[in-house]
Each structure stands twice: as structure tokens, then as C-alpha cells.
Protein backbone atom coordinates (compact mmCIF):
# COMPACT_ATOMS: atom_id res chain seq x y z
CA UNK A 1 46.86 44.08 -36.87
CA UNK A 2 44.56 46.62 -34.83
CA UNK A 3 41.11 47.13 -35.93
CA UNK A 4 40.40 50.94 -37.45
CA UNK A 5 38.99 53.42 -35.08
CA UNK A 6 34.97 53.22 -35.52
CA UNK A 7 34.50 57.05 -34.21
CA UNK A 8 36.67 57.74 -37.79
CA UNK A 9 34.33 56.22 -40.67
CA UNK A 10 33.31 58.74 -43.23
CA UNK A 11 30.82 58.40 -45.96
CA UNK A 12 31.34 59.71 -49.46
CA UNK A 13 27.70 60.83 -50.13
CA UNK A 14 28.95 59.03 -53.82
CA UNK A 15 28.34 55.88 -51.91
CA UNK A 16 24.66 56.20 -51.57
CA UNK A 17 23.59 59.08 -53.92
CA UNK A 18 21.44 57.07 -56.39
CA UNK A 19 19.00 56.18 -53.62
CA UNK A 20 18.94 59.16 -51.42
CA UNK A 21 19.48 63.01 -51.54
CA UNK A 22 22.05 64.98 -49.68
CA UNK A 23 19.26 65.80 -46.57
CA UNK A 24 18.25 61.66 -46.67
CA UNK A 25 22.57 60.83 -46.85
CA UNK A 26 23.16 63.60 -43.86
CA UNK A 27 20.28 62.37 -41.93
CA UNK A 28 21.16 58.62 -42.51
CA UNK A 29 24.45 59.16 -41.10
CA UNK A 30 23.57 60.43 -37.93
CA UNK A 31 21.29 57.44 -37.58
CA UNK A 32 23.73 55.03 -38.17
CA UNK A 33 26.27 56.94 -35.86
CA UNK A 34 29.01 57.81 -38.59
CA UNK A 35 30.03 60.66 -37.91
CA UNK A 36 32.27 62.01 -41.20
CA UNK A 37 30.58 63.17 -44.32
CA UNK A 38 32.01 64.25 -48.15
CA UNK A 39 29.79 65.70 -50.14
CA UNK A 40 29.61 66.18 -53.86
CA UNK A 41 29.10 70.01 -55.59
CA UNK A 42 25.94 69.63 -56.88
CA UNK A 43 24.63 67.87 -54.36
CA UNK A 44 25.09 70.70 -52.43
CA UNK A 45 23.97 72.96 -54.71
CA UNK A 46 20.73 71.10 -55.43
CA UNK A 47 19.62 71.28 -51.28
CA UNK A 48 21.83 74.93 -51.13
CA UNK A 49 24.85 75.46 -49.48
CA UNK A 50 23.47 77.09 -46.70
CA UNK A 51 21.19 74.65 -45.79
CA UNK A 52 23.57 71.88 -46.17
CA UNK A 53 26.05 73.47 -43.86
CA UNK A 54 23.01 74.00 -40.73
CA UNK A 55 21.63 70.18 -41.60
CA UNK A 56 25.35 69.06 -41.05
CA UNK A 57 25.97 71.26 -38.36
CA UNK A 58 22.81 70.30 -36.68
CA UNK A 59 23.57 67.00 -36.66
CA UNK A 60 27.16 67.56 -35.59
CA UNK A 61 29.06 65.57 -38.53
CA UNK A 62 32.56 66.71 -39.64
CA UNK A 63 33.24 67.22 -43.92
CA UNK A 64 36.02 65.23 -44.13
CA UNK A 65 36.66 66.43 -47.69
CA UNK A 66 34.61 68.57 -50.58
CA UNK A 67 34.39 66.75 -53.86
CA UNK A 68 35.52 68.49 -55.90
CA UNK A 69 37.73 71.07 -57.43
CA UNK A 70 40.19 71.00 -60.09
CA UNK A 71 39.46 69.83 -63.71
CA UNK A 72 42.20 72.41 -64.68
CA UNK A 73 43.60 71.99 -68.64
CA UNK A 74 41.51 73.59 -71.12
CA UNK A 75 42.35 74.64 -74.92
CA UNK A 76 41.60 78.17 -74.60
CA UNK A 77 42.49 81.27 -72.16
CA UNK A 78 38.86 81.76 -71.06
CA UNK A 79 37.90 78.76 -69.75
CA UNK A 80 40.89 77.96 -68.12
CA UNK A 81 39.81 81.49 -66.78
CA UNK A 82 36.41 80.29 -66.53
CA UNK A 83 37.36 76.98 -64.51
CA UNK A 84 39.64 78.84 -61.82
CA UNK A 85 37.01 81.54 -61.15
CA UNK A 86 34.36 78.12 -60.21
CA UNK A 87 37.76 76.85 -58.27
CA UNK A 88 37.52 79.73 -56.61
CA UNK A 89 34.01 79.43 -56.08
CA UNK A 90 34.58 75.67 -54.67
CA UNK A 91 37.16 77.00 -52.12
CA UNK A 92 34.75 79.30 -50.92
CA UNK A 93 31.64 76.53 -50.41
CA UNK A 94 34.15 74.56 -48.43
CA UNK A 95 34.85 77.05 -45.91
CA UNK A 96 31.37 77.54 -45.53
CA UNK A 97 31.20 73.37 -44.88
CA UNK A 98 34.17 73.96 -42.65
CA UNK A 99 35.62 70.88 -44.89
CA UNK A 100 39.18 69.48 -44.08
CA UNK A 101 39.89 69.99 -47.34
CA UNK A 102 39.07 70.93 -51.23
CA UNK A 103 39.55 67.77 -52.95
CA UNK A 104 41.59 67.78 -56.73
CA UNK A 105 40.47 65.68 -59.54
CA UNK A 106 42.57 67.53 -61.45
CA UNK A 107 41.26 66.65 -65.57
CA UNK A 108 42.70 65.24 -68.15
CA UNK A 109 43.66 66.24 -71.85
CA UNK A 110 42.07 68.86 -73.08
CA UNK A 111 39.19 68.04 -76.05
CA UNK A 112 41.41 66.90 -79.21
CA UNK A 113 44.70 67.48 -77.84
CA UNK A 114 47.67 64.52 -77.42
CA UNK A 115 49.67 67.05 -75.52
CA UNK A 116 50.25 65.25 -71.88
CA UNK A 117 53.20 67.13 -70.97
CA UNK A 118 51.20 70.26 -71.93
CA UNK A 119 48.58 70.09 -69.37
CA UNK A 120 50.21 68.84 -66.87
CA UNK A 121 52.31 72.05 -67.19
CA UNK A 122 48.54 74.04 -67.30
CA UNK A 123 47.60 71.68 -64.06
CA UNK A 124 50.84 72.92 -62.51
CA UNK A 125 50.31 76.67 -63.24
CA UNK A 126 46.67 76.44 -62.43
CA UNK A 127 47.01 75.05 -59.40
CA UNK A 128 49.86 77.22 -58.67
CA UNK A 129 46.98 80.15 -59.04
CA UNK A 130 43.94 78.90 -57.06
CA UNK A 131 46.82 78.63 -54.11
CA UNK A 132 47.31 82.34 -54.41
CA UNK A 133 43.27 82.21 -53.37
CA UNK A 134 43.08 79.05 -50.81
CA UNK A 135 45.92 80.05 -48.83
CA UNK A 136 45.16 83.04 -47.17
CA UNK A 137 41.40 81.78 -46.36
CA UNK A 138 42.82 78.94 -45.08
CA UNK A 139 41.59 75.97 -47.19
CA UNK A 140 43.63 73.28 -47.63
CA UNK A 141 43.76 71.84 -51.14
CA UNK A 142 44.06 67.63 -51.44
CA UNK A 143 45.41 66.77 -54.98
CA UNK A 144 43.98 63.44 -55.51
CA UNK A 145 45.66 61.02 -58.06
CA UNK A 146 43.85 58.83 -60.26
CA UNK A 147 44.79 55.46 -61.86
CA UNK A 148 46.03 55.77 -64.65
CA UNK A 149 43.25 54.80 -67.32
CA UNK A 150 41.94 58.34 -66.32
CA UNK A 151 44.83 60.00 -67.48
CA UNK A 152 43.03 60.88 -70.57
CA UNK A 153 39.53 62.21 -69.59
CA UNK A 154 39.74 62.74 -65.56
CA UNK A 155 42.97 63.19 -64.07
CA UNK A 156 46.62 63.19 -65.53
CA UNK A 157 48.45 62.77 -62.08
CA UNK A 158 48.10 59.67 -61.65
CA UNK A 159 50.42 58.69 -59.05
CA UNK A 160 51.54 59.45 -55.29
CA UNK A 161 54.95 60.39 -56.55
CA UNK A 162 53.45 63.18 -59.55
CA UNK A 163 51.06 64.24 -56.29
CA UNK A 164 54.36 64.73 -54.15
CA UNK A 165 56.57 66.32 -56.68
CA UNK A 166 53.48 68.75 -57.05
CA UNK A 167 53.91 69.57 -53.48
CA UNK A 168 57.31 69.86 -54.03
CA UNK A 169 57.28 72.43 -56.12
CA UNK A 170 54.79 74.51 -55.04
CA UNK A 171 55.31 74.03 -51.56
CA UNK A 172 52.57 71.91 -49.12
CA UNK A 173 51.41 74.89 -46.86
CA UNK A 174 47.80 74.33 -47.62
CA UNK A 175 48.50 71.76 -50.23
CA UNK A 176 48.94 67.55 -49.90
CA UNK A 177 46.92 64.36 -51.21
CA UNK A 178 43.73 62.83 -50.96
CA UNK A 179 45.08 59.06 -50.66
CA UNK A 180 42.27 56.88 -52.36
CA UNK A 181 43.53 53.40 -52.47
CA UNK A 182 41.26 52.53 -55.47
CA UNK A 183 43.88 54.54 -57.35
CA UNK A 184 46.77 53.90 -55.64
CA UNK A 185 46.68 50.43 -53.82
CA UNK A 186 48.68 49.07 -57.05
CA UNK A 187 51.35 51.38 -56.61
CA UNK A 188 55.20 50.02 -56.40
CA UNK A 189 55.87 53.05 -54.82
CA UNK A 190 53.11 53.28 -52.42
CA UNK A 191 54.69 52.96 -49.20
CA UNK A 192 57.80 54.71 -49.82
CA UNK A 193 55.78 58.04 -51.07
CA UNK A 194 53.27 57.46 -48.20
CA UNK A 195 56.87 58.08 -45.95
CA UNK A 196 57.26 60.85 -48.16
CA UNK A 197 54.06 62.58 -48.18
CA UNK A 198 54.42 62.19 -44.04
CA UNK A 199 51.66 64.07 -41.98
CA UNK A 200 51.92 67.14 -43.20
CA UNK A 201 50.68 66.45 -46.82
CA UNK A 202 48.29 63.31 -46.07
CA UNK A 203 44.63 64.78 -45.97
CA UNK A 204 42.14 62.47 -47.02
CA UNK A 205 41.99 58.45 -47.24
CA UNK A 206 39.15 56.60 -49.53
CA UNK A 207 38.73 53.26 -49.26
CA UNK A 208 36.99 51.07 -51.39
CA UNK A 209 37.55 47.67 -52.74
CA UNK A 210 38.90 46.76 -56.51
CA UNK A 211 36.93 43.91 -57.45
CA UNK A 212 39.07 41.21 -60.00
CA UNK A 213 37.47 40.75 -62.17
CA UNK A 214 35.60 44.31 -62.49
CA UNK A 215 32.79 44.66 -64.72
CA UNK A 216 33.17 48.76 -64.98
CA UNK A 217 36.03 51.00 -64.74
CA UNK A 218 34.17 53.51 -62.94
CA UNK A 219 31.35 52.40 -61.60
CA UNK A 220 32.11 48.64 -60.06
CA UNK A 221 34.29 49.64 -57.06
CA UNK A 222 33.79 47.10 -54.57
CA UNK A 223 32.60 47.16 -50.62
CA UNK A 224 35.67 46.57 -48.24
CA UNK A 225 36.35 42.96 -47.82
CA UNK A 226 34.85 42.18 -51.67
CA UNK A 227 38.22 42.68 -53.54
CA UNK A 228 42.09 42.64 -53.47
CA UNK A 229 43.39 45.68 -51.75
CA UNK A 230 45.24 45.40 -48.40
CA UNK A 231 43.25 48.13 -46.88
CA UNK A 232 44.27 47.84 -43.46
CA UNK A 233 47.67 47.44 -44.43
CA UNK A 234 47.46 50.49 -46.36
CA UNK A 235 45.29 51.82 -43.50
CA UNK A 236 48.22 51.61 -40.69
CA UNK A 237 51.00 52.76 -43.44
CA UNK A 238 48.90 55.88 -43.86
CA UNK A 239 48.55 56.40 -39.63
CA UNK A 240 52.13 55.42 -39.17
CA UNK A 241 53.20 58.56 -40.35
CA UNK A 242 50.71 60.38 -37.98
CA UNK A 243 47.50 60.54 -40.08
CA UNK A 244 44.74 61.16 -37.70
CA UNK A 245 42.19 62.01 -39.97
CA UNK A 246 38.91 59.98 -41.33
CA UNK A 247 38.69 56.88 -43.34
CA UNK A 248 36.08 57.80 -46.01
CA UNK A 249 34.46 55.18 -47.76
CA UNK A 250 33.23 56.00 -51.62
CA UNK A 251 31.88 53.64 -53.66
CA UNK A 252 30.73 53.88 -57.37
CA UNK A 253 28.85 50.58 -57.95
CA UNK A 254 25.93 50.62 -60.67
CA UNK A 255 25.88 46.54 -60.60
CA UNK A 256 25.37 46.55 -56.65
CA UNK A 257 25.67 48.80 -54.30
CA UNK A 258 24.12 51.65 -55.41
CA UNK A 259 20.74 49.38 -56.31
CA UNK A 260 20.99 48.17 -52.34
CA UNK A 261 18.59 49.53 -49.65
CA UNK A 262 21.07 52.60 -48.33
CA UNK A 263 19.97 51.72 -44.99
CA UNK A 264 21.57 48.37 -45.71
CA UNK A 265 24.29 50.02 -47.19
CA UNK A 266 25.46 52.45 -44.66
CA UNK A 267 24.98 49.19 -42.31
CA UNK A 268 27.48 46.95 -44.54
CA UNK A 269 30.56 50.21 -44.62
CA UNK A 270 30.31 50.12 -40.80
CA UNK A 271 30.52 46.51 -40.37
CA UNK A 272 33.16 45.91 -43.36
CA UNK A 273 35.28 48.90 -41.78
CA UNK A 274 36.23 47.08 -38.88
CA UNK A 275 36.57 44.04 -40.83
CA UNK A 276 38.84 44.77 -43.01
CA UNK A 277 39.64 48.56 -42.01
């Protein structure tokens, strides 16, 4: 099985962000030669957008994805005014970034409410509004589905399929899925929506490890190699269809990897990438 391209790592600035800032994380990659970068929202907003865009510019490193937009279902007509008006505002830092893509964590249940069919139908019409505003700029938006113990409090698509019948029905000019195998790598379905999804809709890949046993839900991902996935399996399905895009790595570890020197860190994703890539 052929090793990953090492030109195409990305880093998730997730990976390191409890050790370094956005200027150390953009700085460390070009030092370590990766040349992909995703940054989080307030990250950016804590250096400035601006000043993120020339730092990443100056040292020539493609956003392989903006994290993140979304978080659509709310209980009450102004904020789910409220949250498409900061979509908006998302769309518009990413073009600045010159990011690939917008990526969707696209929220649970609203506070209180049992109603799952309900907003998934808000997700659907929300979604169906910010595309009115991405389109004609020219953003691409990446829904990205979560496993499904999120489906309460994060995200209530929670599978390649619900991503692709999204697409479906609002039509994937400017619209596809962030494929991030710690949410999809147990998937039954995985390789037959991959075939589905084809080129067109695949935007973004994460990789990561799921570590068995896992001491956090959220915050215990494991480094490539650590854990069960078939990542270069998945990997090759995902380029098979024609992906030619980055392989971002983002990692949420509190137990490890985000008490690790980042130097170390940003060492270990290059090394484990062609490992097990």
C-alpha cells in the first residue's frame, strides 16, 4: 500500500493550541516543512484576521479548511438570525484566508428540545440560506459529520450518507464533506458513500487515531499509528475517487498530546503520517 504524499500533511492548529498561539502554530509549521494549515475562529480572531492571513501568506502555507461554521438549530427566530449573520461573517474570514473550504459542525438540539427531526429540518433550511451567501463569493462549504454521541450537543448529521443526502438536496456546487475518520472510520457505509460523495463533494480529510480504550470522548483522540482506524486504507479510498487535497491531522488529547513539547509534536504527525498515512 503506497505511503501518503509528505508535500500533503496539514495541521489542525487544534492539534497544538494548548501550547502555542496561532503566530507560534504558523511559524512552527514552516519550520517543520508542513505546508497545510486549519485554523480555528478565535484563534484568528485573537492574532486578527488580517494579520493571520500576511503571517500565512508570508510563509507560503495553504488553509486547507476554516474551523468552523455552522452550529445552525436554535429555539427562537433571532438567533437562528443571529447565527447565520456570524455564518456569514465566517464565509467572509475564509476568503480572506483563501481557505479550501468553510468547515460545518453543524449543532445539535436546541437547549431543552427532544425534537431531532426538527432541527435537522432548521440545519437543512439554514444551510440552504448561508448557500444563497457562499456561492456567489465562491466559498465552498464542507459539512462535516460527527459520530454520533454528538448528535445531541454538537452535530446531528452524523453520518456520510445524512452529509450526502444534504448535498443531494441542495445541490453540491459549493457544497460537499469534510471526511474526518474519527467520526466516520466506524461507518458500514463508509466506502460505498465515499464512491458516492466522488471528487466533486470530498473537501477535507482529518485523520486522527481512536484510541480503545479512550479515556475522553472529546478530548483523547489518538496520534496516527496509536489506535484502530485503517487510515491509509481509508486514506487511498478517499484518493481513489480523485481526492487531491490535504491530509489534515487534528488531535484533541488533554491526557497526552496536547501536554507534549509541540516541537515534538509537530515532529511525531510527520513521522506517523507516512507510517501509517
Amino acid at each position: 500500500m503506497s505511503r501518503p504524499d509528505p508535500q500533503k500533511l496539514s495541521l489542525n492548529t487544534a492539534t497544538v493550541r494548548q501550547q502555542w498561539d496561532l503566530k507560534q502554530i504558523i511559524e512552527g509549521c514552516a519550520r517543520h516543512g508542513i505546508h497545510g494549515i486549519s485554523p480555528w475562529r478565535d484563534q484568528v480572531a485573537q492574532l486578527g484576521l488580517q494579520e493571520t492571513a500576511r503571517l500565512i501568506s508570508a510563509h507560503q502555507l495553504s488553509v486547507t479548511g476554516y474551523c468552523r461554521g455552522g452550529m445552525f438549530p436554535a429555539n427562537s427566530a433571532e438567533a437562528r438570525h443571529d447565527n447565520l449573520i456570524d455564518n456569514f461573517r465566517a464565509v467572509d474570514e475564509a476568503l480572506t484566508l483563501n481557505a479550501a473550504c468553510l468547515v460545518l459542525v453543524v449543532g445539535g438540539l436546541p437547549a431543552g428540545s427532544k425534537d431531532l427531526a426538527g432541527a435537522r429540518q432548521q440545519i437543512h433550511d439554514r444551510l440552504n440560506a448561508l448557500l444563497e451567501y457562499s456561492r456567489p463569493r465562491g466559498m465552498p462549504l464542507a459539512i462535516e459529520p460527527l459520530h454520533p454521541m454528538y448528535a445531541a450537543d454538537r452535530a446531528c448529521v452524523n453520518s456520510l450518507k445524512q452529509a450526502n443526502d444534504l448535498c443531494d438536496a441542495l445541490g453540491d456546487d459549493g457544497l460537499g464533506i469534510a471526511v474526518d475518520l474519527y467520526h466516520t472510520w466506524w461507518d458500514a457505509d463508509f466506502h460505498q458513500q465515499i464512491i458516492r460523495a466522488g471528487q466533486k463533494r470530498l473537501l477535507a480529510f482529518h485523520i486522527c487515531d481512536w484510541l480503545n480504550p479512550t479515556q475522553d470522548l472529546l478530548e483523547d483522540r489518538g496520534m496516527m499509528g496509536d489506535g484502530v482506524i485503517d487510515i491509509r486504507g481509508c486514506r487511498q479510498a478517499v484518493e481513489a475517487q480523485g481526492y487531491q487535497g490535504f491530509h489534515e491531522v487534528e488531535i484533541f488529547s488533554r491526557h497526552h498530546w496536547w501536554t507534549t513539547d509541540p516541537d515534538d509534536v509537530l515532529d511525531t504527525c510527520k513521522t506517523r503520517h507516512q507510517e501509517y498515512g
